[in-house]
PDB file of N, CA and C in Angstrom:
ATOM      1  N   UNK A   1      18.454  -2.895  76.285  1.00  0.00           N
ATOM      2  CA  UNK A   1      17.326  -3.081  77.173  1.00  0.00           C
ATOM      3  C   UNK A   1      17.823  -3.145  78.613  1.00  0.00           C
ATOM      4  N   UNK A   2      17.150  -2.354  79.564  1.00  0.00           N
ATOM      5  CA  UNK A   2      17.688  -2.633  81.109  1.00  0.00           C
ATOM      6  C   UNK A   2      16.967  -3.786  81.285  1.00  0.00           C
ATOM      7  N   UNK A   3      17.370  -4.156  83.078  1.00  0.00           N
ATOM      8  CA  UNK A   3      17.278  -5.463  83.391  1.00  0.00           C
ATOM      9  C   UNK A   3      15.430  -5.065  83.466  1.00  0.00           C
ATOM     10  N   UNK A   4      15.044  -4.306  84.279  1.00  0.00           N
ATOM     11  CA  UNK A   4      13.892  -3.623  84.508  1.00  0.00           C
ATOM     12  C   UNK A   4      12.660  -3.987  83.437  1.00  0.00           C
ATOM     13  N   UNK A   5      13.214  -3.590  81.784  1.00  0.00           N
ATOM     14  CA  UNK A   5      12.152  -4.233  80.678  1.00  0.00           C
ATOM     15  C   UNK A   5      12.502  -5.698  80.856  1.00  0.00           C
ATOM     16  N   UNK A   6      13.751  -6.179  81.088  1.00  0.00           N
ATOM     17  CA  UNK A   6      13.809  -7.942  80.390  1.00  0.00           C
ATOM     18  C   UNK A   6      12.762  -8.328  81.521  1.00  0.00           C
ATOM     19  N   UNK A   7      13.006  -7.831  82.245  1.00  0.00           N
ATOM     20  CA  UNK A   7      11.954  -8.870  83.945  1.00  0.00           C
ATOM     21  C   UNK A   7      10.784  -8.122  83.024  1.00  0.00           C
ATOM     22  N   UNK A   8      10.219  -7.439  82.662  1.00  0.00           N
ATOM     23  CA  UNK A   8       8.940  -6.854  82.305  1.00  0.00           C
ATOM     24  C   UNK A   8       8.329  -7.746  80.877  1.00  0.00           C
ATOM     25  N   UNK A   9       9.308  -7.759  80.674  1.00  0.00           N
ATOM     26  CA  UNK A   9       9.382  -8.577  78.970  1.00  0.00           C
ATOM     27  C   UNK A   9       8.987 -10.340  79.488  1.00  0.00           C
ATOM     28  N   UNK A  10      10.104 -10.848  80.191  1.00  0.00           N
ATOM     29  CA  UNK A  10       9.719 -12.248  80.941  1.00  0.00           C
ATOM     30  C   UNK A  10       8.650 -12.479  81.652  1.00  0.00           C
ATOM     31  N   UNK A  11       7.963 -11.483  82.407  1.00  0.00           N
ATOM     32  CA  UNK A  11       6.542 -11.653  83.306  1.00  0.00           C
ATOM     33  C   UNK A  11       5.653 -11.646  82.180  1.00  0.00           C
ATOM     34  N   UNK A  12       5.645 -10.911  81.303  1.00  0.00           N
ATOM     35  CA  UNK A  12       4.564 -11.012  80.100  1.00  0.00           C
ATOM     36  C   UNK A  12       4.651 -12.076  79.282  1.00  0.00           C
ATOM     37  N   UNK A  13       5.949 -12.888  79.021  1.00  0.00           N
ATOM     38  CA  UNK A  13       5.770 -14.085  78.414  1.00  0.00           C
ATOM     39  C   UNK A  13       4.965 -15.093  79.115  1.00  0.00           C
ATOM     40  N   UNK A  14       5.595 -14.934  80.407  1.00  0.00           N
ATOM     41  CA  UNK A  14       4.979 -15.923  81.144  1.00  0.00           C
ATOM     42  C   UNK A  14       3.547 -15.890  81.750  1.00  0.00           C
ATOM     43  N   UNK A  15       2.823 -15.004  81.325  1.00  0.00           N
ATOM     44  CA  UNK A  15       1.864 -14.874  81.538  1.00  0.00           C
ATOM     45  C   UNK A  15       0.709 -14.857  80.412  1.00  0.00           C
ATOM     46  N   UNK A  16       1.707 -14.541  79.103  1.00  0.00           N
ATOM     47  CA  UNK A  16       1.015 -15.192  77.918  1.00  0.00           C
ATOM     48  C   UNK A  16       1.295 -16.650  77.671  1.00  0.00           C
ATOM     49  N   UNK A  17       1.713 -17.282  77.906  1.00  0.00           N
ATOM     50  CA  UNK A  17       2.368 -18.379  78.343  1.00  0.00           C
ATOM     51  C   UNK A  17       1.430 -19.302  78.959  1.00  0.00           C
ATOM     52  N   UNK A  18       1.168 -18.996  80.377  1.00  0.00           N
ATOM     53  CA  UNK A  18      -0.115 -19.504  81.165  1.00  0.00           C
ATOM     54  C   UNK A  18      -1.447 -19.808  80.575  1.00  0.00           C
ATOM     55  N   UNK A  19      -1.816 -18.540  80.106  1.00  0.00           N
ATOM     56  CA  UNK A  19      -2.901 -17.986  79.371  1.00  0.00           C
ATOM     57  C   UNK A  19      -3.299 -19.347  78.361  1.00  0.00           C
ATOM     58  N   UNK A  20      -2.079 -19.128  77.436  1.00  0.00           N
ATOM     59  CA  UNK A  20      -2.667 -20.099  76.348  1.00  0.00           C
ATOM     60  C   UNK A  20      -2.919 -21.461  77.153  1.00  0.00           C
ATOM     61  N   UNK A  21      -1.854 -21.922  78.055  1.00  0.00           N
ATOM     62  CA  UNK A  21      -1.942 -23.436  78.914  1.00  0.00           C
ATOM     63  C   UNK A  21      -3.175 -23.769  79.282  1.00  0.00           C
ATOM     64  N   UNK A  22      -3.687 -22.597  79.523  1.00  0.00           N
ATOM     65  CA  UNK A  22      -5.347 -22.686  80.410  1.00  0.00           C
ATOM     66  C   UNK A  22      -6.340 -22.810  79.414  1.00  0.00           C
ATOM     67  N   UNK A  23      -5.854 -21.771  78.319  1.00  0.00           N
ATOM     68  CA  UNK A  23      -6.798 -22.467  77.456  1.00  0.00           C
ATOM     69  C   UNK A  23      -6.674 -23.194  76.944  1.00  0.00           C
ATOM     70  N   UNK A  24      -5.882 -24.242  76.305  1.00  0.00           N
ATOM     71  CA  UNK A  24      -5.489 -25.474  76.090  1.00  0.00           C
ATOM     72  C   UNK A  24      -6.031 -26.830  76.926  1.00  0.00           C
ATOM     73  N   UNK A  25      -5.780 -26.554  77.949  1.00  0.00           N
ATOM     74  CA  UNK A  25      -6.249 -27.187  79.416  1.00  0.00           C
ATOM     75  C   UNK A  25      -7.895 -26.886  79.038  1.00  0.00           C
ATOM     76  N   UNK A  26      -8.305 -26.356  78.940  1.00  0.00           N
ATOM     77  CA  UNK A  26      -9.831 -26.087  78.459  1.00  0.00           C
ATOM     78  C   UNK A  26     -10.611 -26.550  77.955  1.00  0.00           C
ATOM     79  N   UNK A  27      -9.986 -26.365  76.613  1.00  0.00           N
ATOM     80  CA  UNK A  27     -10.190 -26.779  75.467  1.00  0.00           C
ATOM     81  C   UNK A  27     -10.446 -28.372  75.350  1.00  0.00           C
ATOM     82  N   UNK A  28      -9.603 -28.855  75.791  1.00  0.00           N
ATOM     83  CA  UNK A  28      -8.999 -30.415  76.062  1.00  0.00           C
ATOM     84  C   UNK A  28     -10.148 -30.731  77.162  1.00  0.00           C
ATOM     85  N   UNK A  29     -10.233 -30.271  78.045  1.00  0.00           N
ATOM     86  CA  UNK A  29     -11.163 -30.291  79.273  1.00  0.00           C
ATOM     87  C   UNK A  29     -12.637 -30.632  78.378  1.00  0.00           C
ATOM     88  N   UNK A  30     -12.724 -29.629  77.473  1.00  0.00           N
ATOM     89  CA  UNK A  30     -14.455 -29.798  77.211  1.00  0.00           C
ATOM     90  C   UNK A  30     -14.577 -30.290  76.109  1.00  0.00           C
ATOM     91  N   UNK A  31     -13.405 -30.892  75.514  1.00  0.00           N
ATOM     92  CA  UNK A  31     -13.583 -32.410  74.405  1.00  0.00           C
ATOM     93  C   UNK A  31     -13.447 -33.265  75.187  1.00  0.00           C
ATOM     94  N   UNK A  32     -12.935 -33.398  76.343  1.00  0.00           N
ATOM     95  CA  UNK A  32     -13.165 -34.697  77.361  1.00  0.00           C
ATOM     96  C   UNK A  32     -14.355 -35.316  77.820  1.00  0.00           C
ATOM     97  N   UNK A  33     -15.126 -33.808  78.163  1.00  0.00           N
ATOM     98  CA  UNK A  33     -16.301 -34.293  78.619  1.00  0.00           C
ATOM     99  C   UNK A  33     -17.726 -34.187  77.490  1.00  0.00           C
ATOM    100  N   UNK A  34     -16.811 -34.312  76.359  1.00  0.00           N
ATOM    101  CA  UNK A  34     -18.131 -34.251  75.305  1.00  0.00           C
ATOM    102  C   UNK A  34     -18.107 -35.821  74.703  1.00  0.00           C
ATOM    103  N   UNK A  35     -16.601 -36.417  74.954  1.00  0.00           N
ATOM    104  CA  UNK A  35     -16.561 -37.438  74.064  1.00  0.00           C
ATOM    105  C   UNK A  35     -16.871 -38.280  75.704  1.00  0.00           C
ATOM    106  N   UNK A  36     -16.904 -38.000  76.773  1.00  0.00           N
ATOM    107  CA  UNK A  36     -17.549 -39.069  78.324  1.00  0.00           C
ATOM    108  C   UNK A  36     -18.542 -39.203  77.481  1.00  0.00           C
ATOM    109  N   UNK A  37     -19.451 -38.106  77.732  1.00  0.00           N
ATOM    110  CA  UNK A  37     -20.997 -37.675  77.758  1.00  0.00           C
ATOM    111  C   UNK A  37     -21.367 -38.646  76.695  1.00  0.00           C
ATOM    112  N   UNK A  38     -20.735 -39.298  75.214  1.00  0.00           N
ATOM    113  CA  UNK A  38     -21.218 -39.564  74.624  1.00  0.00           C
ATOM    114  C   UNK A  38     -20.962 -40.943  74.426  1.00  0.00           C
ATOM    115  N   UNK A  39     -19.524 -41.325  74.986  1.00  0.00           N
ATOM    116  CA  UNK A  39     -19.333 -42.651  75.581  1.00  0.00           C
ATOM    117  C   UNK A  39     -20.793 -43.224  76.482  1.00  0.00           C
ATOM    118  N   UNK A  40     -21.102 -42.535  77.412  1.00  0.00           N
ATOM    119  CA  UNK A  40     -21.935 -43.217  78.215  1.00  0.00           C
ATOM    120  C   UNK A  40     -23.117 -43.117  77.813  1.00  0.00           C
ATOM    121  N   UNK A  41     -23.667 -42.036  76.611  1.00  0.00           N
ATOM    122  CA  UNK A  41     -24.730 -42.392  75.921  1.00  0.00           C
ATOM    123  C   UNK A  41     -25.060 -43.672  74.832  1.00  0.00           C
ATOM    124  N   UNK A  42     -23.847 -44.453  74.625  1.00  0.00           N
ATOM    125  CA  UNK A  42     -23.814 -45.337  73.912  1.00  0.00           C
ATOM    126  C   UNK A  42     -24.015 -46.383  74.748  1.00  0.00           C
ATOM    127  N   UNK A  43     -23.041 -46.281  76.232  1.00  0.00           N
ATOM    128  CA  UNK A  43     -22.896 -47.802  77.031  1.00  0.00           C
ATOM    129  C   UNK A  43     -24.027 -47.894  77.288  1.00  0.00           C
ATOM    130  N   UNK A  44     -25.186 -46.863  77.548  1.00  0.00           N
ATOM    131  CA  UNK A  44     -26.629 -47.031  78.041  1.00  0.00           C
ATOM    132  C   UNK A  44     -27.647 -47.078  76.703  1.00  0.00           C
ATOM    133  N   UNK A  45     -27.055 -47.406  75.858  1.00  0.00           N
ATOM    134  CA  UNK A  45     -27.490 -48.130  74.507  1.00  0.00           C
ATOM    135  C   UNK A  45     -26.948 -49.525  74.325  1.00  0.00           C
ATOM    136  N   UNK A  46     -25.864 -49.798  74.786  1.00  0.00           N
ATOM    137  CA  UNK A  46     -25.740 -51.279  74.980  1.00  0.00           C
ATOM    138  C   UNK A  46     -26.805 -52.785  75.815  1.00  0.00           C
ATOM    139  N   UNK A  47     -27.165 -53.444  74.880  1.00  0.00           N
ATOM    140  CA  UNK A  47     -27.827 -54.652  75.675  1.00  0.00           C
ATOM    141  C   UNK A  47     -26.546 -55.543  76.746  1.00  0.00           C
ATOM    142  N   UNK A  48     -25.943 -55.255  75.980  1.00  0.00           N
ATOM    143  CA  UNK A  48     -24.590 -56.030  77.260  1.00  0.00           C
ATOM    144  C   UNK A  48     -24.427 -55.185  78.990  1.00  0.00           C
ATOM    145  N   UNK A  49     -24.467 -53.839  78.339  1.00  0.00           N
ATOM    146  CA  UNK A  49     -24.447 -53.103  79.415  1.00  0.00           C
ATOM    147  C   UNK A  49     -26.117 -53.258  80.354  1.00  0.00           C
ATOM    148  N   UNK A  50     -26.938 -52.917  79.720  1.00  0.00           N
ATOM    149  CA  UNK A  50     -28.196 -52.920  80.389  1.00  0.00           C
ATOM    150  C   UNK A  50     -28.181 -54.559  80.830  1.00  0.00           C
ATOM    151  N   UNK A  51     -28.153 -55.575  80.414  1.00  0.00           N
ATOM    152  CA  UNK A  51     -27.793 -56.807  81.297  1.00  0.00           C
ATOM    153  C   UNK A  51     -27.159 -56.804  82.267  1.00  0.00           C
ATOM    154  N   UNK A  52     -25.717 -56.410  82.666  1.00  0.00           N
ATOM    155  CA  UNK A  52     -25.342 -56.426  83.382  1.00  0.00           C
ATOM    156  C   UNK A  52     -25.653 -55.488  84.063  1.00  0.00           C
ATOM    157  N   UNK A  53     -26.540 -54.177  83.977  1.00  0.00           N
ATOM    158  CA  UNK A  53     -26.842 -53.974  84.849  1.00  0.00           C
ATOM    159  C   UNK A  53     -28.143 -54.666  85.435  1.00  0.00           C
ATOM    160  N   UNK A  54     -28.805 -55.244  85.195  1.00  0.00           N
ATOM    161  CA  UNK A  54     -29.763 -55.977  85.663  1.00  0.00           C
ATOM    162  C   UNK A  54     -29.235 -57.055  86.637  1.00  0.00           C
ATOM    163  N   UNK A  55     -28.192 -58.059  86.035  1.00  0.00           N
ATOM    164  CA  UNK A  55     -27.729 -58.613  86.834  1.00  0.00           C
ATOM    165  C   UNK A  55     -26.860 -58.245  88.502  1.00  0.00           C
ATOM    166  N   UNK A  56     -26.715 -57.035  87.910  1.00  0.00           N
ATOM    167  CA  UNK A  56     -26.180 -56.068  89.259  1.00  0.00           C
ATOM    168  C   UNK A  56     -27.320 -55.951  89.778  1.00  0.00           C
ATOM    169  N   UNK A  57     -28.301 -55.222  89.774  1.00  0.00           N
ATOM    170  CA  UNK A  57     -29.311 -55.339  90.707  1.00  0.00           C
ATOM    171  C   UNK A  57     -29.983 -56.739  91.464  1.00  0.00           C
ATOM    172  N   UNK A  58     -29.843 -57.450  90.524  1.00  0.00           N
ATOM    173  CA  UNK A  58     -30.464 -59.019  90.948  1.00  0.00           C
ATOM    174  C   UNK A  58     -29.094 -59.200  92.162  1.00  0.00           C
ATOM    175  N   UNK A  59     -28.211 -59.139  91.602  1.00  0.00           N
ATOM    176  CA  UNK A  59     -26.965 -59.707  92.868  1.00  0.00           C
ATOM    177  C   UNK A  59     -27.357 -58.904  94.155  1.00  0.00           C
ATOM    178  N   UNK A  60     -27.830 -57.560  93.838  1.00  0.00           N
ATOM    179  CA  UNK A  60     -27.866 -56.515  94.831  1.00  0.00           C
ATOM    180  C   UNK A  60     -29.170 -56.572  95.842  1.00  0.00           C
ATOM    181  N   UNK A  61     -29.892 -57.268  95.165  1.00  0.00           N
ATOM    182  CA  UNK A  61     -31.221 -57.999  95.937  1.00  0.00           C
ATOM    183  C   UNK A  61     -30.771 -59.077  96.891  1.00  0.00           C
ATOM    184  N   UNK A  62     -30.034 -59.870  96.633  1.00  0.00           N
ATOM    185  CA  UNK A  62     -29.913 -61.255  96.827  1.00  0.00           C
ATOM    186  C   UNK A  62     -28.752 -60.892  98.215  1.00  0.00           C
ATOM    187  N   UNK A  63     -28.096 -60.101  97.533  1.00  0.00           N
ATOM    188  CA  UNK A  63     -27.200 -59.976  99.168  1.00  0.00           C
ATOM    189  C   UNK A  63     -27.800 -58.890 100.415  1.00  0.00           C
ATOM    190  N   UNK A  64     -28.664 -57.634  99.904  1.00  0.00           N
ATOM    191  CA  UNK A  64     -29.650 -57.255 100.525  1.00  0.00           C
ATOM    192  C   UNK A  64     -30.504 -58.458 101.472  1.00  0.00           C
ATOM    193  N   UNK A  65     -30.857 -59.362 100.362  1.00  0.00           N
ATOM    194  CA  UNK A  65     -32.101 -60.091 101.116  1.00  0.00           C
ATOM    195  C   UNK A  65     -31.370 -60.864 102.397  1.00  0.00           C
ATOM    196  N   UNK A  66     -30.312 -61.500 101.989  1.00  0.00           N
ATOM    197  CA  UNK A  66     -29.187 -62.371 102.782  1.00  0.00           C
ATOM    198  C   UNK A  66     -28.591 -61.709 104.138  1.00  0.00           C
ATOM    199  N   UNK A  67     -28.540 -60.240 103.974  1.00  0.00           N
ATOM    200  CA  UNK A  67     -28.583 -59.805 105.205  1.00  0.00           C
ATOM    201  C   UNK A  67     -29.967 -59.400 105.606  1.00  0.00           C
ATOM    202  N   UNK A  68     -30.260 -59.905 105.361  1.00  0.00           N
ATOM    203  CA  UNK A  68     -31.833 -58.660 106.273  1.00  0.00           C
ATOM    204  C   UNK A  68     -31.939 -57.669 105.773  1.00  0.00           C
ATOM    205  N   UNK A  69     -31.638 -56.562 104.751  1.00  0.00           N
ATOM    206  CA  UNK A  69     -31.810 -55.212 104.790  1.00  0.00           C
ATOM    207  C   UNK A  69     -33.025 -55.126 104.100  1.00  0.00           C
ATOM    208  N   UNK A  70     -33.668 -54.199 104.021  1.00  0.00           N
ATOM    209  CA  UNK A  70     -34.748 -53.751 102.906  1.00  0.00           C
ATOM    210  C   UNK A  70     -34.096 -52.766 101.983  1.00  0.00           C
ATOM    211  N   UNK A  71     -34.184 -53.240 100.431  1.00  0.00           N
ATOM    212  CA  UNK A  71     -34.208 -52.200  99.622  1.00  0.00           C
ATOM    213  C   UNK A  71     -35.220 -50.783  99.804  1.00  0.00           C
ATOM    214  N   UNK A  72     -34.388 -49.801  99.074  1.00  0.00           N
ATOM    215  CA  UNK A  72     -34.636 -48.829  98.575  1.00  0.00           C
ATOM    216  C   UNK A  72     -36.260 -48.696  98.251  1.00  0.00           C
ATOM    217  N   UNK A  73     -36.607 -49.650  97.234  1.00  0.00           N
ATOM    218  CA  UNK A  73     -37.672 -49.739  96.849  1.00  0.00           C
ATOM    219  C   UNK A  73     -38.641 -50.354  97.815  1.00  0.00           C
ATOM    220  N   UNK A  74     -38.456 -51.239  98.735  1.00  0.00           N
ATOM    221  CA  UNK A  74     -39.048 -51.935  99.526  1.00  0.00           C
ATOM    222  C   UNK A  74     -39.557 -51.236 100.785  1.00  0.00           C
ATOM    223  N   UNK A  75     -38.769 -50.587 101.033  1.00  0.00           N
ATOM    224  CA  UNK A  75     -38.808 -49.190 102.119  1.00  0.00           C
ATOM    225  C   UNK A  75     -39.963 -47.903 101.260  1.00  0.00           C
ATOM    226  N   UNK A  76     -39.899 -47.590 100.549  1.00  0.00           N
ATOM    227  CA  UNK A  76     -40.800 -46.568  99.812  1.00  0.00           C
ATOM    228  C   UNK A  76     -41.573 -47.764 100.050  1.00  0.00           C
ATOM    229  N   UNK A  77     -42.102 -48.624  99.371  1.00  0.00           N
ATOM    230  CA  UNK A  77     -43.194 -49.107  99.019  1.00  0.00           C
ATOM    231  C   UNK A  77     -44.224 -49.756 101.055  1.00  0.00           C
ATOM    232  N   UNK A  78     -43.335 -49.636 101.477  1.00  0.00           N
ATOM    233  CA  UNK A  78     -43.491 -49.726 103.269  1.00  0.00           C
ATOM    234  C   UNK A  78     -44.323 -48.566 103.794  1.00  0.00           C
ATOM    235  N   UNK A  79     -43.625 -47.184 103.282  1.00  0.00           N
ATOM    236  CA  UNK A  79     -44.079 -45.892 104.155  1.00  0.00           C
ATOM    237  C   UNK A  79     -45.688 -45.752 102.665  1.00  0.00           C
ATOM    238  N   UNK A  80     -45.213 -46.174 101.760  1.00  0.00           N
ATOM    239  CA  UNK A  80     -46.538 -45.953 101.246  1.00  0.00           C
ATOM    240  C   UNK A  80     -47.832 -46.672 101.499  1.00  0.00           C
ATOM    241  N   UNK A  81     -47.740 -47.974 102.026  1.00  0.00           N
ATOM    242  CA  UNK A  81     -48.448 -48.664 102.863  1.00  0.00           C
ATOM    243  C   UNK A  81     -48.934 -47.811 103.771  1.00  0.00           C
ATOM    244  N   UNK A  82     -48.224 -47.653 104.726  1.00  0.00           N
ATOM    245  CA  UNK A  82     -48.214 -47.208 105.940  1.00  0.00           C
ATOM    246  C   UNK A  82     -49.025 -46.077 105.490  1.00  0.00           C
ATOM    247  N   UNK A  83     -48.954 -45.045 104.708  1.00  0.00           N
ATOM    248  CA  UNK A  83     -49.510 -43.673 104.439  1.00  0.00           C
ATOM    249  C   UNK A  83     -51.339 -43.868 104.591  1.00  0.00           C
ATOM    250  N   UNK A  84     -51.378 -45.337 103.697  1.00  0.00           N
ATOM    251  CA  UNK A  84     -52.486 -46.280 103.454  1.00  0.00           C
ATOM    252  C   UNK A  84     -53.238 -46.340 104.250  1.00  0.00           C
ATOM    253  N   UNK A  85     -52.360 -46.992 105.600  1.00  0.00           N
ATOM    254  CA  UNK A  85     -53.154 -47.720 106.765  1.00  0.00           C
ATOM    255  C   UNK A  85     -53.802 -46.758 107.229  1.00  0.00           C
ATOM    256  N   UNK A  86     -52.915 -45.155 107.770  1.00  0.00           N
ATOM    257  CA  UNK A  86     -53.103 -44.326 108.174  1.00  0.00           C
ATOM    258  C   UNK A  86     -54.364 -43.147 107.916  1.00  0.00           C
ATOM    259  N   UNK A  87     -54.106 -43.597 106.560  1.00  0.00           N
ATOM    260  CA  UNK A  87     -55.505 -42.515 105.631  1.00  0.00           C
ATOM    261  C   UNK A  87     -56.851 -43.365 106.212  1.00  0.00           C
ATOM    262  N   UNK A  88     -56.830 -44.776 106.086  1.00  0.00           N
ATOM    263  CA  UNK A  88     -58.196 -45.499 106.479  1.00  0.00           C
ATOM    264  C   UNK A  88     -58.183 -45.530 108.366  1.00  0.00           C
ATOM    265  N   UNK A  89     -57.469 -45.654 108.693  1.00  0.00           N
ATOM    266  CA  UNK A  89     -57.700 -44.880 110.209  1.00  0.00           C
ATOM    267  C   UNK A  89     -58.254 -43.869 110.836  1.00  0.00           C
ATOM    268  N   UNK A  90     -58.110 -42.809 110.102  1.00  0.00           N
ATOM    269  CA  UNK A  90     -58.355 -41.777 109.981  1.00  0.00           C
ATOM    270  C   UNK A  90     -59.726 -41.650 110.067  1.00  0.00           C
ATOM    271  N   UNK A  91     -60.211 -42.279 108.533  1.00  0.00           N
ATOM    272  CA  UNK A  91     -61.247 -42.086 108.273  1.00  0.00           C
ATOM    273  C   UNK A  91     -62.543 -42.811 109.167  1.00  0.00           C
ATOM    274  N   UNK A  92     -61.726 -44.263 109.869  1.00  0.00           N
ATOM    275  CA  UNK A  92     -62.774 -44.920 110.774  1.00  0.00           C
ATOM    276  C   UNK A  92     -62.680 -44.528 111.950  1.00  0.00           C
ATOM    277  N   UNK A  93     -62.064 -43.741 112.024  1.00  0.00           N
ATOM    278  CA  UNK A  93     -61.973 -42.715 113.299  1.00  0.00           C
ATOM    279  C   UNK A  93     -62.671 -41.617 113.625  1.00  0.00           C
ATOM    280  N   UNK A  94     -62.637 -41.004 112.329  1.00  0.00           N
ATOM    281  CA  UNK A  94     -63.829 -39.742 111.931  1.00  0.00           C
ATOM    282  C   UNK A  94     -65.277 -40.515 111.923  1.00  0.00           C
ATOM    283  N   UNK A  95     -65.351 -41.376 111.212  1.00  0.00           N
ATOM    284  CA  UNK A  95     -66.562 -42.280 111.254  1.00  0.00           C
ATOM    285  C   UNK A  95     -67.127 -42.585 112.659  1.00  0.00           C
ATOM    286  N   UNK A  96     -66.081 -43.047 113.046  1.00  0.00           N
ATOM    287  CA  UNK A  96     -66.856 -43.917 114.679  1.00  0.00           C
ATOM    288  C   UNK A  96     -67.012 -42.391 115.786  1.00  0.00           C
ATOM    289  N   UNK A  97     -66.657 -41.610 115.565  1.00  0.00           N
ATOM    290  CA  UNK A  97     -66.834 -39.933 116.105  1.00  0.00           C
ATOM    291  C   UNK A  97     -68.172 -39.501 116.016  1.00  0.00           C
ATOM    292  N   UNK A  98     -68.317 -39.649 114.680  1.00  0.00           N
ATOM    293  CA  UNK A  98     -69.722 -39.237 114.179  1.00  0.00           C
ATOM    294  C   UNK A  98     -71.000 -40.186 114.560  1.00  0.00           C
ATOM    295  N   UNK A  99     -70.768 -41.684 114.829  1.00  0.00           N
ATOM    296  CA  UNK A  99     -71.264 -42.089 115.295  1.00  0.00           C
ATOM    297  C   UNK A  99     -72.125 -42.108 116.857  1.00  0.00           C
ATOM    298  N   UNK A 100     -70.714 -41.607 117.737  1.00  0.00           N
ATOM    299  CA  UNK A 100     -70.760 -41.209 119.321  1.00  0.00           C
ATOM    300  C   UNK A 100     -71.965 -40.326 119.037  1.00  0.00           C
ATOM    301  N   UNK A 101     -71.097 -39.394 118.479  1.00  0.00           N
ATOM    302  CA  UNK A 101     -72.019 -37.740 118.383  1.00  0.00           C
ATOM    303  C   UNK A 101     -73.235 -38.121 118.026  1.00  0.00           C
ATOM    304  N   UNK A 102     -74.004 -38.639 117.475  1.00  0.00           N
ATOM    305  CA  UNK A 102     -75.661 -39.313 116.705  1.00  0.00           C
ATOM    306  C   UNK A 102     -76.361 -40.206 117.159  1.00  0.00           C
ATOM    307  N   UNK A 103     -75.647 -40.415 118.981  1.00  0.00           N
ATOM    308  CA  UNK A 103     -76.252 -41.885 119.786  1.00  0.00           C
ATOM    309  C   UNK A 103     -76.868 -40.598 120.778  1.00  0.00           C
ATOM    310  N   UNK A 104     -77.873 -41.271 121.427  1.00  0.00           N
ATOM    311  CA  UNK A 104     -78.528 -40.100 122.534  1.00  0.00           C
ATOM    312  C   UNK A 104     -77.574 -40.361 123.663  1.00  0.00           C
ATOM    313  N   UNK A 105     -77.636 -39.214 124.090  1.00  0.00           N
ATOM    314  CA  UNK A 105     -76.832 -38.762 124.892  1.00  0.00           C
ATOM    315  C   UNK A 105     -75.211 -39.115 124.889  1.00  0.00           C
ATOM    316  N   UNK A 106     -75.052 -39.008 123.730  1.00  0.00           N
ATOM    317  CA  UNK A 106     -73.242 -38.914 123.200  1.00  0.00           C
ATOM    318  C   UNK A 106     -73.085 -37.654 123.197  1.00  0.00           C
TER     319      UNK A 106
END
């Protein structure tokens, strides 16, 4: 064999070589994320877990509240107010319009 096939012969190992690594690497890759996926379908079947997450939120209130911030929820539930105030404004606005307009000489 010249040197010419062995380098030809060695690039092809090593490239069948790779090949399988990657798929191996793959393979391994998407039993990883089948046995996560199903790990965390269980922890969110746990009452231990769903407690503590409750208690995480309760802590997460409490230091929220302690600084001043408004939750997440508290803020939505603000602009939906607000959407509120705005819709009945509106409307006593249109109202008291119609009123002008229906007085003599409005």
């Amino acid at each position: 064999m010249s040197t010419e096939q062995n380098d030809a012969a060695a690039s092809t190992e090593q490239t069948e070589a790779a090949a399988a690594e990657r798929t191996t690497r793959t393979r391994l890759a998407e039993k990883g994320e089948v046995a996560v996926k199903r790990l965390v379908e269980e922890l969110d079947k746990s009452e231990r877990v769903q407690g503590a997450r409750e208690r995480l939120e309760e802590v997460e209130m409490t230091v929220l509240n302690a600084l001043n911030i408004a939750s997440v929820a508290e803020v939505e539930q603000l602009r939906k107010n607000v959407a509120e105030l705005e819709e009945r404004l509106a409307k006593l606005e249109s109202g008291s319009a119609r009123k002008k307009a229906a007085e003599p000489g409005g």
